[in-house]
Protein backbone atom coordinates (compact mmCIF):
# COMPACT_ATOMS: atom_id res chain seq x y z
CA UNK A 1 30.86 86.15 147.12
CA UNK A 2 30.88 83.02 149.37
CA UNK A 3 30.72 79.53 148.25
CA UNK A 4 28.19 76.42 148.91
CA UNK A 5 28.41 72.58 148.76
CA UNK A 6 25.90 70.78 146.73
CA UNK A 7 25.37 69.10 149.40
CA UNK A 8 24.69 71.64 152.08
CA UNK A 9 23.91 74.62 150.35
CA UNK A 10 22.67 76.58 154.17
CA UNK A 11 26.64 76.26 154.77
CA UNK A 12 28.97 78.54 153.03
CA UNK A 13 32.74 79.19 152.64
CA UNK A 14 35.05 82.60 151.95
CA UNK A 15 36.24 82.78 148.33
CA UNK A 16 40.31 81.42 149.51
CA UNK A 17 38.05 78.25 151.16
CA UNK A 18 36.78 77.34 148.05
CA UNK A 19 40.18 77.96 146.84
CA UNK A 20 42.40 76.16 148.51
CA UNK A 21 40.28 73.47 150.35
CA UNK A 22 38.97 72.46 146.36
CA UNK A 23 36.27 69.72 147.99
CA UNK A 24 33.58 69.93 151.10
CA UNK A 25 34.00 67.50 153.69
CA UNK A 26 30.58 66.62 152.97
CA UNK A 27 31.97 65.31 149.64
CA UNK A 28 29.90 67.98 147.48
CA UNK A 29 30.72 70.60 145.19
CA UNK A 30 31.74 74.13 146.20
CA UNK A 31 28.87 76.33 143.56
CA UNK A 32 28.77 80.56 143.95
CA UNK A 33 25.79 81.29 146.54
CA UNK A 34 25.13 83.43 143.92
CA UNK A 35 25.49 84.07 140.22
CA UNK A 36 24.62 87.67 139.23
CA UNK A 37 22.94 87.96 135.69
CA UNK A 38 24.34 90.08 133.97
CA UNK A 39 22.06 90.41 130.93
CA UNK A 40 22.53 90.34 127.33
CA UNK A 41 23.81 93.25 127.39
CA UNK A 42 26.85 93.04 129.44
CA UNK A 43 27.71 90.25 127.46
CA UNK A 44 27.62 91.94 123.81
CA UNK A 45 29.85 94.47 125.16
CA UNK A 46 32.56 93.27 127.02
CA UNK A 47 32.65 89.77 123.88
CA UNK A 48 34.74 92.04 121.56
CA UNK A 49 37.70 92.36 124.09
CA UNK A 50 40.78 90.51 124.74
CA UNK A 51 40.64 87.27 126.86
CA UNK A 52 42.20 88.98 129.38
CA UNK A 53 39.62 91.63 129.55
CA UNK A 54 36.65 89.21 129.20
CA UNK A 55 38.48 88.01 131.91
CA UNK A 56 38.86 90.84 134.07
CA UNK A 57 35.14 92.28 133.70
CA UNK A 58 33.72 88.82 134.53
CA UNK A 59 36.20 88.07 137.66
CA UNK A 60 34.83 91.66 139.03
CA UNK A 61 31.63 91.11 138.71
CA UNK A 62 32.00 87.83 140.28
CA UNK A 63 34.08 88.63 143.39
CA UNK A 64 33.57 92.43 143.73
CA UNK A 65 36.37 94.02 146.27
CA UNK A 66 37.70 91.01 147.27
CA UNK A 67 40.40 91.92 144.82
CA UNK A 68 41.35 95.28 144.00
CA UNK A 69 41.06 96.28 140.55
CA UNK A 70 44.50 96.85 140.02
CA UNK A 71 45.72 93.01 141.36
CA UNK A 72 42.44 91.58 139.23
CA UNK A 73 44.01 93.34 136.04
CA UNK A 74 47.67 91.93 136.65
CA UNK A 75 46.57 88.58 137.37
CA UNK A 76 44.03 88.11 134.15
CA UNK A 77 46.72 90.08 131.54
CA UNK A 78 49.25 87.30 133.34
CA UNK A 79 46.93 84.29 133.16
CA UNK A 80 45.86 85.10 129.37
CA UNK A 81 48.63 86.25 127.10
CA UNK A 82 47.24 84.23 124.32
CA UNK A 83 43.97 84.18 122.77
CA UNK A 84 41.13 82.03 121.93
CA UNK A 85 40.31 82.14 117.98
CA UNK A 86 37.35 81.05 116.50
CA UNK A 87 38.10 79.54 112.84
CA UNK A 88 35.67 79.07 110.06
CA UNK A 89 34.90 75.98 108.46
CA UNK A 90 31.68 76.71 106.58
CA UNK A 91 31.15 80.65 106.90
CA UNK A 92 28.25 81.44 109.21
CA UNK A 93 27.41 78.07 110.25
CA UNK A 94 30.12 75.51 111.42
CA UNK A 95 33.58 77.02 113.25
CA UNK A 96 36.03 75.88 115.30
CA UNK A 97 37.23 77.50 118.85
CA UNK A 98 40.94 77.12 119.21
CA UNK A 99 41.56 76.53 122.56
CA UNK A 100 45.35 75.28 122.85
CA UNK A 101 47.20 78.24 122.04
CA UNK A 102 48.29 78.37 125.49
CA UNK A 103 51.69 77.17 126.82
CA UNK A 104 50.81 73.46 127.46
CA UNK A 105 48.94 73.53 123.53
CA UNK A 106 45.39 72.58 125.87
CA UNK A 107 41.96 74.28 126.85
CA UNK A 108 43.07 73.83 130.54
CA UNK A 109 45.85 76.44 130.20
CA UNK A 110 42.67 78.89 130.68
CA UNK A 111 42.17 77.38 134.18
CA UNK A 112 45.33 76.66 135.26
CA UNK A 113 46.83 79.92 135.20
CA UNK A 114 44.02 81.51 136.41
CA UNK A 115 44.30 79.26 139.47
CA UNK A 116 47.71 79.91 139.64
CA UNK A 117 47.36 83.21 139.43
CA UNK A 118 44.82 83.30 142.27
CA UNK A 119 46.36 80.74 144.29
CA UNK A 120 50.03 82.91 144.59
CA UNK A 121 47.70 86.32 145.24
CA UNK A 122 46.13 84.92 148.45
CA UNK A 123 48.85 82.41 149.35
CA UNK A 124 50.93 86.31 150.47
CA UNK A 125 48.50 86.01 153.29
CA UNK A 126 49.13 82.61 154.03
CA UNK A 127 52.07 81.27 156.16
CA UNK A 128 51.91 77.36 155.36
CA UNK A 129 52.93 75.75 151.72
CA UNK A 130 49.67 74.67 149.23
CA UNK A 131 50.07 71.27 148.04
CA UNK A 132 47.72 70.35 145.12
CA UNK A 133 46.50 67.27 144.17
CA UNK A 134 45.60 66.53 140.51
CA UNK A 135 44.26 63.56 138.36
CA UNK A 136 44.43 63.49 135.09
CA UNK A 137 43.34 62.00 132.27
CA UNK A 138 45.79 63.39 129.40
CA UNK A 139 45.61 67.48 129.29
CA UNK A 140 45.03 68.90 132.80
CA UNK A 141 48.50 67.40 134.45
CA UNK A 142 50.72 69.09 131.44
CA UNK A 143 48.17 72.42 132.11
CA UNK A 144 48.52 72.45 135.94
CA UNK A 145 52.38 71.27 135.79
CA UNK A 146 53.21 74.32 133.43
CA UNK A 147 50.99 76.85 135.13
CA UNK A 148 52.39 76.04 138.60
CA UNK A 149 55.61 75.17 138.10
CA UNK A 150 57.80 77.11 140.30
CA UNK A 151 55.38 78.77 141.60
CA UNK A 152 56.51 79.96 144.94
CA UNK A 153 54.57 78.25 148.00
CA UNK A 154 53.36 75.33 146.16
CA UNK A 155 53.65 71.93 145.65
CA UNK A 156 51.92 69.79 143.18
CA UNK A 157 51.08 66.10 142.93
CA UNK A 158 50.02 64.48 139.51
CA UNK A 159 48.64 61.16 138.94
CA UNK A 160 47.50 59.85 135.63
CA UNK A 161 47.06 56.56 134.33
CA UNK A 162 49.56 54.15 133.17
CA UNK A 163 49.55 53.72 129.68
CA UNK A 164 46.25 56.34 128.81
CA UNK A 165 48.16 59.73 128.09
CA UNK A 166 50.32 60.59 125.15
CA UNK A 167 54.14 60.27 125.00
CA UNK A 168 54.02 64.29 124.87
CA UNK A 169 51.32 64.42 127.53
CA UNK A 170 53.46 62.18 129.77
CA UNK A 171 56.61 64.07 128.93
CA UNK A 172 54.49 67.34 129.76
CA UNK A 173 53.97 65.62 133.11
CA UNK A 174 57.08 63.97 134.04
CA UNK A 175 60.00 66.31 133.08
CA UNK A 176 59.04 70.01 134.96
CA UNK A 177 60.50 68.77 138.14
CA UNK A 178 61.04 71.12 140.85
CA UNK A 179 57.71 71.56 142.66
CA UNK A 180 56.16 68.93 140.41
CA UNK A 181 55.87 65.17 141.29
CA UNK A 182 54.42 62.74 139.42
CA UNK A 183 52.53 59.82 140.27
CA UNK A 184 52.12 56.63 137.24
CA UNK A 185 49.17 54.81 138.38
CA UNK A 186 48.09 51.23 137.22
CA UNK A 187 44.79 52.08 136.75
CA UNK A 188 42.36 54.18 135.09
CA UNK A 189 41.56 57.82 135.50
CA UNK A 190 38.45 57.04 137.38
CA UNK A 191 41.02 54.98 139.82
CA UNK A 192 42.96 58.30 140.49
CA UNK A 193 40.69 60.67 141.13
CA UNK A 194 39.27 58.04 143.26
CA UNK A 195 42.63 58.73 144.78
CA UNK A 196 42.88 62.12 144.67
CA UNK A 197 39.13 62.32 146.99
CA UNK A 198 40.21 60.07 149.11
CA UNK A 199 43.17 62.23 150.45
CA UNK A 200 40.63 65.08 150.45
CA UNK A 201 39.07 63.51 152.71
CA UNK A 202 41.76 62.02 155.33
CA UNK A 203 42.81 64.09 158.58
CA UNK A 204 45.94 62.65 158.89
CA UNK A 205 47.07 64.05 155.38
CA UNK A 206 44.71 67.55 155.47
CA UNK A 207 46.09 68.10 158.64
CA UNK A 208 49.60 67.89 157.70
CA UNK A 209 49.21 69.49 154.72
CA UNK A 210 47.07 72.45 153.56
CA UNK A 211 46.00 70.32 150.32
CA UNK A 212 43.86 71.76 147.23
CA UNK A 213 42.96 70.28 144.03
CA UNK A 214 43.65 71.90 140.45
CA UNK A 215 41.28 69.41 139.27
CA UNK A 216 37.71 70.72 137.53
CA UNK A 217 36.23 69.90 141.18
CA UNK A 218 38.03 73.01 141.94
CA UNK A 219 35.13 75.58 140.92
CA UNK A 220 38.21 77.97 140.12
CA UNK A 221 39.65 76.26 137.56
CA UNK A 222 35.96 75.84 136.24
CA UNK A 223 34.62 79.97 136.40
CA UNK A 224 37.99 81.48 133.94
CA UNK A 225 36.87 78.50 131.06
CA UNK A 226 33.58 80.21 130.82
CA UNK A 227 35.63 83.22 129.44
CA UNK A 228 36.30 81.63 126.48
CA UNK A 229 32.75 80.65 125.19
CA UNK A 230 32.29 84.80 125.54
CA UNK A 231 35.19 84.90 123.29
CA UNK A 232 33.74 82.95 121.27
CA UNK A 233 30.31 84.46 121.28
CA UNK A 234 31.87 87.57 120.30
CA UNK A 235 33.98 86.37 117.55
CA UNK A 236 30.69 85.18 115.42
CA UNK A 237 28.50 88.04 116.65
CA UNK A 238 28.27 89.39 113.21
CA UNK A 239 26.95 86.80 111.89
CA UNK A 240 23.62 87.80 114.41
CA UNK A 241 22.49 84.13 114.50
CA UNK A 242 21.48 82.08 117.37
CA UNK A 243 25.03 80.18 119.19
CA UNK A 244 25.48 76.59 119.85
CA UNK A 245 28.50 75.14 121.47
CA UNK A 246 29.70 71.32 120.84
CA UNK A 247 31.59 70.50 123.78
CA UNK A 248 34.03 67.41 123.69
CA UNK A 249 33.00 66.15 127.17
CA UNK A 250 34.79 63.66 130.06
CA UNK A 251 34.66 65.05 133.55
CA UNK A 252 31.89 68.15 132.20
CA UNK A 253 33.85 70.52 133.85
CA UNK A 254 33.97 72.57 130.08
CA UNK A 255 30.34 72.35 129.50
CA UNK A 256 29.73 73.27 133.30
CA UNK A 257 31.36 76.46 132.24
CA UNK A 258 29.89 76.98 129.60
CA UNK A 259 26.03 76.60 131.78
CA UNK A 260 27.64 78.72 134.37
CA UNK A 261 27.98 81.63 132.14
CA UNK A 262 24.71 80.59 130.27
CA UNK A 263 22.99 81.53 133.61
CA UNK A 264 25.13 84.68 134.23
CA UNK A 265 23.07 85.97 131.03
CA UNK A 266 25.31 84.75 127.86
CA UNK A 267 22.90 84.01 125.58
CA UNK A 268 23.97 80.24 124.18
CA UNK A 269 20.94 78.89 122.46
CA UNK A 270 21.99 75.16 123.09
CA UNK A 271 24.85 72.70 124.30
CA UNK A 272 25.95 69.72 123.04
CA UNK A 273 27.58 66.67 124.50
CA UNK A 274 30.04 64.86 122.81
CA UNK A 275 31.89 61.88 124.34
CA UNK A 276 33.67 58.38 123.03
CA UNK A 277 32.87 55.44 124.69
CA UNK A 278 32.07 56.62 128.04
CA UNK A 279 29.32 57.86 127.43
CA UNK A 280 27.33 57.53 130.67
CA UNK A 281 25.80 61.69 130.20
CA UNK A 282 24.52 61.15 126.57
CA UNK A 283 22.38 57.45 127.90
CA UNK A 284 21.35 60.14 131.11
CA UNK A 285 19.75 62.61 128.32
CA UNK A 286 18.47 59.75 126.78
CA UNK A 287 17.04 57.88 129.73
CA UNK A 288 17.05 60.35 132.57
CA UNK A 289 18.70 57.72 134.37
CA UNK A 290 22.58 58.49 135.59
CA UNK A 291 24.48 55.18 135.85
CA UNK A 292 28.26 55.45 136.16
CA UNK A 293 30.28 52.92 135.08
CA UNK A 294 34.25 51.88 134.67
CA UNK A 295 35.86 53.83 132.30
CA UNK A 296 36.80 52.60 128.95
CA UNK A 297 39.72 52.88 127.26
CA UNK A 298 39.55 54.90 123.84
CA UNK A 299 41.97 57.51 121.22
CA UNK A 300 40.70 60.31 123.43
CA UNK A 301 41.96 59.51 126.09
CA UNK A 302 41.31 62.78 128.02
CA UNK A 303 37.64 61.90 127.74
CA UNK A 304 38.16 58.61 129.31
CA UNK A 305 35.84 59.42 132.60
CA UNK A 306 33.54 56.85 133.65
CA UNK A 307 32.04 58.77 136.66
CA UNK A 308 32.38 62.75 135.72
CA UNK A 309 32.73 64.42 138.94
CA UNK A 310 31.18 67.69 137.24
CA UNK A 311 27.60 65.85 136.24
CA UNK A 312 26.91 66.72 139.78
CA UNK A 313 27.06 70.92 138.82
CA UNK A 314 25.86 70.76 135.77
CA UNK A 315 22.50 69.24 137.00
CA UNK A 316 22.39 71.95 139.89
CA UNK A 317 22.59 74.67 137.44
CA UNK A 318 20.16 74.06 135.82
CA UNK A 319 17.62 73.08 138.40
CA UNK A 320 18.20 69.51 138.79
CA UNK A 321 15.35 68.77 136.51
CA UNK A 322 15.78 66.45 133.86
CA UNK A 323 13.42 68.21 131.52
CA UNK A 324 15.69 71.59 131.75
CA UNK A 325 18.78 69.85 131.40
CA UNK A 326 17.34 67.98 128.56
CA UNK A 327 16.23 71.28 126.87
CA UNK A 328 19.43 72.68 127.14
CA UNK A 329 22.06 70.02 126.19
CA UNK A 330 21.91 67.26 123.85
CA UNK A 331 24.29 64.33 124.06
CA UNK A 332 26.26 62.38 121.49
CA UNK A 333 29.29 59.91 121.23
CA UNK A 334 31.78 57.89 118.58
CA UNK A 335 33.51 55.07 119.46
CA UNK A 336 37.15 54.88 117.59
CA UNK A 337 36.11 53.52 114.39
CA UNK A 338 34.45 56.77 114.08
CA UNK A 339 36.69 59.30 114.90
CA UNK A 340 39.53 58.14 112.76
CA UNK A 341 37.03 58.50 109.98
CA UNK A 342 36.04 61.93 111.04
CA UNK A 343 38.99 62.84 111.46
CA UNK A 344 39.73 61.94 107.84
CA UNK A 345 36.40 63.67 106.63
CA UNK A 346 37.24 66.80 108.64
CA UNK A 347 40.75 67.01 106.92
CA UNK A 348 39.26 66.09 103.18
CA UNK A 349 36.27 68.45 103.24
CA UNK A 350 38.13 71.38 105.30
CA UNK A 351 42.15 70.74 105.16
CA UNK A 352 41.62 70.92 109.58
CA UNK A 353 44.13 69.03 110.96
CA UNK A 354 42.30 67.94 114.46
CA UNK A 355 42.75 65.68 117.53
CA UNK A 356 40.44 63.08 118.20
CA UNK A 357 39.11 64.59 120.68
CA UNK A 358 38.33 68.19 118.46
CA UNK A 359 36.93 65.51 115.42
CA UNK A 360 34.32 64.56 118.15
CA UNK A 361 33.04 67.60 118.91
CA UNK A 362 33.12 68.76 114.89
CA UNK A 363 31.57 65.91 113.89
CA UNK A 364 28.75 66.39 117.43
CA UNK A 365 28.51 69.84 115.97
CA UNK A 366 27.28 68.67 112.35
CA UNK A 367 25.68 65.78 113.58
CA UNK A 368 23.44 68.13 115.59
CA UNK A 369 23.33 70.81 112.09
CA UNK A 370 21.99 67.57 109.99
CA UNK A 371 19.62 66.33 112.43
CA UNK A 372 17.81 69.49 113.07
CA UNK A 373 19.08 72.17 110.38
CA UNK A 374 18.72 75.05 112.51
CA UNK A 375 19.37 78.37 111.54
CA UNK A 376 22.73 78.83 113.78
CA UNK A 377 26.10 79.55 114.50
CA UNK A 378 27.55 76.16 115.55
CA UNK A 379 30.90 76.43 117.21
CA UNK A 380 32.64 73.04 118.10
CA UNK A 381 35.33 73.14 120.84
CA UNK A 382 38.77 72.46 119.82
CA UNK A 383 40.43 71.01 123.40
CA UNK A 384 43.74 70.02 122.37
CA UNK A 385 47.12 70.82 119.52
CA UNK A 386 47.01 68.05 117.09
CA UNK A 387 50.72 67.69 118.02
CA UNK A 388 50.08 66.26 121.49
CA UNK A 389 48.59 63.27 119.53
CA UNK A 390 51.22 63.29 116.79
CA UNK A 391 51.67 59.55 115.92
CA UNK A 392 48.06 59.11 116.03
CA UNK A 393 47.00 61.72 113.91
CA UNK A 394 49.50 61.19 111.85
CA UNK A 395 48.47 57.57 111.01
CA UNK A 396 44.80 58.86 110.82
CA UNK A 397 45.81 61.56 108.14
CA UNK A 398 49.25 60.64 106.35
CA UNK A 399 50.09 64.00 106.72
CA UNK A 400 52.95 64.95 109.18
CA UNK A 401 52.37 67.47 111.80
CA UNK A 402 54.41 70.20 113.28
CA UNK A 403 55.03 70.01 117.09
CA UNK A 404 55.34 73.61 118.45
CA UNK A 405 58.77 74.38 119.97
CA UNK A 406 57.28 74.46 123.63
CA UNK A 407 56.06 70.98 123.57
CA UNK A 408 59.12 69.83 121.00
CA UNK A 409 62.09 70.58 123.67
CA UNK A 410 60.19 68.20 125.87
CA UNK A 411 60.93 65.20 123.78
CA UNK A 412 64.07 64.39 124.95
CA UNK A 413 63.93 65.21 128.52
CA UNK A 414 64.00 62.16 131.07
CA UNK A 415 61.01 60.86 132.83
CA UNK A 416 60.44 60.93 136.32
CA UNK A 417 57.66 59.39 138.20
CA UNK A 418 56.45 57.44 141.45
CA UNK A 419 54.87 54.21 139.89
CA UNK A 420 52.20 52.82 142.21
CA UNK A 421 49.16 50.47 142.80
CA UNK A 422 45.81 52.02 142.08
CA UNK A 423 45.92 51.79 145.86
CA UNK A 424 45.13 54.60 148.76
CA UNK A 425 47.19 53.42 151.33
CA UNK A 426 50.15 52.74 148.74
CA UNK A 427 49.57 56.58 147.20
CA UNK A 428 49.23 57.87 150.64
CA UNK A 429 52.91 56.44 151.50
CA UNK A 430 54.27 57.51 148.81
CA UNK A 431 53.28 60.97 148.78
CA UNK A 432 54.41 61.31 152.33
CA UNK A 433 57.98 59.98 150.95
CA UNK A 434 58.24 62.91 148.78
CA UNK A 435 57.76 65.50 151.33
């Protein structure tokens, strides 16, 4: 398989391009020149297996003999020794998927290991160091700094926004140490990975440094989280009703996944779109007009992308028509008001303790159920532990919540970071001090 930009599709890349180069210099998006469908079929039989071995069969298919079988087994049964559960809320028609039953307690466990995973298989045939760049808007810094920490060859790079991530999500990002930096930003999200393209883009720095990004603009961190709506898929199969997936949505790199599979031949009978106050997708399916704007500060805060970098795929895959993407996702948002109150609902009617950012997509998911009452299997997409939003939830609820071990021994560790001016030249000196 070789790899494309968006914005030069005649020109393609090698598989380890893609990989470790994360962003074309023509400042597109790397897609698959291909995307085999699979069929039905292939689906309904491999859905009932592990998430390793969904995995596995979907990797092979994907890359054929770039990777021998034997490596492509090791690295999937390393990247995924957790699962993916799909619980019930209302039998048959409204469940949850549980994605944060990785190490970091996120969805972007799935696609951080598997880039680590990756990354350390074809680095062997490397000689210089990887250095990864990441922004980060709550989740995918604690994801990427777990999943690569100590990884041999690689350095990583985190920025995130002053002030917009959890104490836990900060601690997640500021404690590892060893081959993880951190960078505290006075800005917003949008204003690091603003940051983060930028050095993608300069020859001083990708000459000096053979940089990559861990970021959903990596399509490698995007492919592994389309395992987990198969997962899914399997895990309601006997219900034999039409799927639906509610996806809580800020850079659309999880829904992207979710089309990407679509196309391989899953068969998802609809996507929904559920953000907070950015909410520049849902006014696109509504207008057919895409305006980006500065992000807004909200209670879930990993969906706090003004300008989603993944809008870009998720229009290509399906055609960049309007009328296709319309047919096949539907948008929705909640500002703050109402997610503390779903959140409340959610807990009263079903005793689910959820984050704000899980709430939105529950209450996306019956939203869409009311609207249309459609004879389906509605799964809503449960990002992130409750935990990693413990004072929150817990002054949403007034019920106290357990923090798992692997996030608790964090609590007391000391911070470390590189504060800095939402400022290229000022990041760009200060990444070169830490080298």
């Amino acid at each position: 398989m070789r790899f494309y930009s968006t914005n030069s599709p005649e020109k393609t890349v090698s598989i380890q391009d893609a990989l470790f180069h994360s962003l074309p210099a023509d400042k597109g998006l790397y897609m698959p020149d291909h995307l085999p469908n699979l069929g039905s079929a292939f689906f309904q039989k491999i859905a009932s297996g592990t998430l390793a071995d969904i995995g596995y069969q979907i990797s092979k298919a994907l890359f054929g003999d770039e990777i021998s079988d034997a490596d492509l087994q090791e690295l999937t049964h390393r990247a995924f020794p957790f699962e993916t559960p799909v619980v019930s809320l209302e039998d048959g028609k409204l469940s949850v998927l549980e994605l944060f039953h990785g190490p970091s307690l996120a969805f972007k466990d799935v696609g951080a290991r598997y880039m680590a995973g990756l990354m350390s298989y074809f680095s062997k045939k490397r000689d210089s160091e990887v250095h990864i760049l990441v922004a980060t808007s709550g989740d995918t810094g604690g994801a990427v700094a777990m999943g690569f920490h100590n990884v041999p060859g690689v350095r990583v790079s985190i920025l995130y926004p002053k002030g917009r991530v959890s104490d836990l999500q900060e601690k997640q990002l500021t404690t590892l140490g060893g081959n993880i930096q951190a960078f505290e930003v006075e800005g917003s999200f949008d204003d690091c990975q603003a940051l983060v393209k930028h050095a993608f883009l300069d020859p001083e720095l990708t000459g000096q440094f053979a940089l990559s990004s861990a970021n959903s603009i990596n399509i490698f961190r995007l492919i592994p989280q389309g395992f987990y709506y198969v997962s899914a898929y399997g895990q309601v199969a006997q219900h034999q009703k039409p799927v639906v997936f509610c996806t809580p949505s800020g850079n659309f790199g999880n829904l992207s996944a979710g089309a990407l599979v679509q196309k391989m031949g899953l068969p998802v009978h609809h996507f929904i779109a559920a953000t907070n106050l950015n909410h520049v997708v849902p006014d696109y399916l509504e207008s057919g007009e895409y305006a980006p704007k500065d992000s807004v500060a909200t209670i879930s805060n990993a969906m706090d992308v003004g300008a989603p970098s993944n809008f870009v795929r998720l229009k290509h895959l399906y055609g960049d028509s309007f009328d296709v993407v319309k047919a096949q996702v539907s948008g929705c948002y909640f500002d703050d008001e109402q997610t503390r109150a779903g959140m409340q609902v959610i807990y009263k009617s079903y005793g689910y303790v959820s984050c704000p950012h899980t709430a939105i997509g529950i209450m996306g998911m019956q939203q869409y159920l009311a609207s249309t009452n459609p004879d389906v299997c509605g799964i809503a997409l449960a990002t992130a532990h409750p935990s990693k939003f413990k004072p929150l939830v817990e002054e949403v609820l007034s019920v106290p919540v357990h923090v798992p071990d692997r996030l608790a021994v964090l609590a007391n560790r000391e911070k470390h970071s590189i504060q800095i001016p939402p400022s290229y030249p000022d990041f760009k000196e200060a990444l070169l001090q830490t080298v």
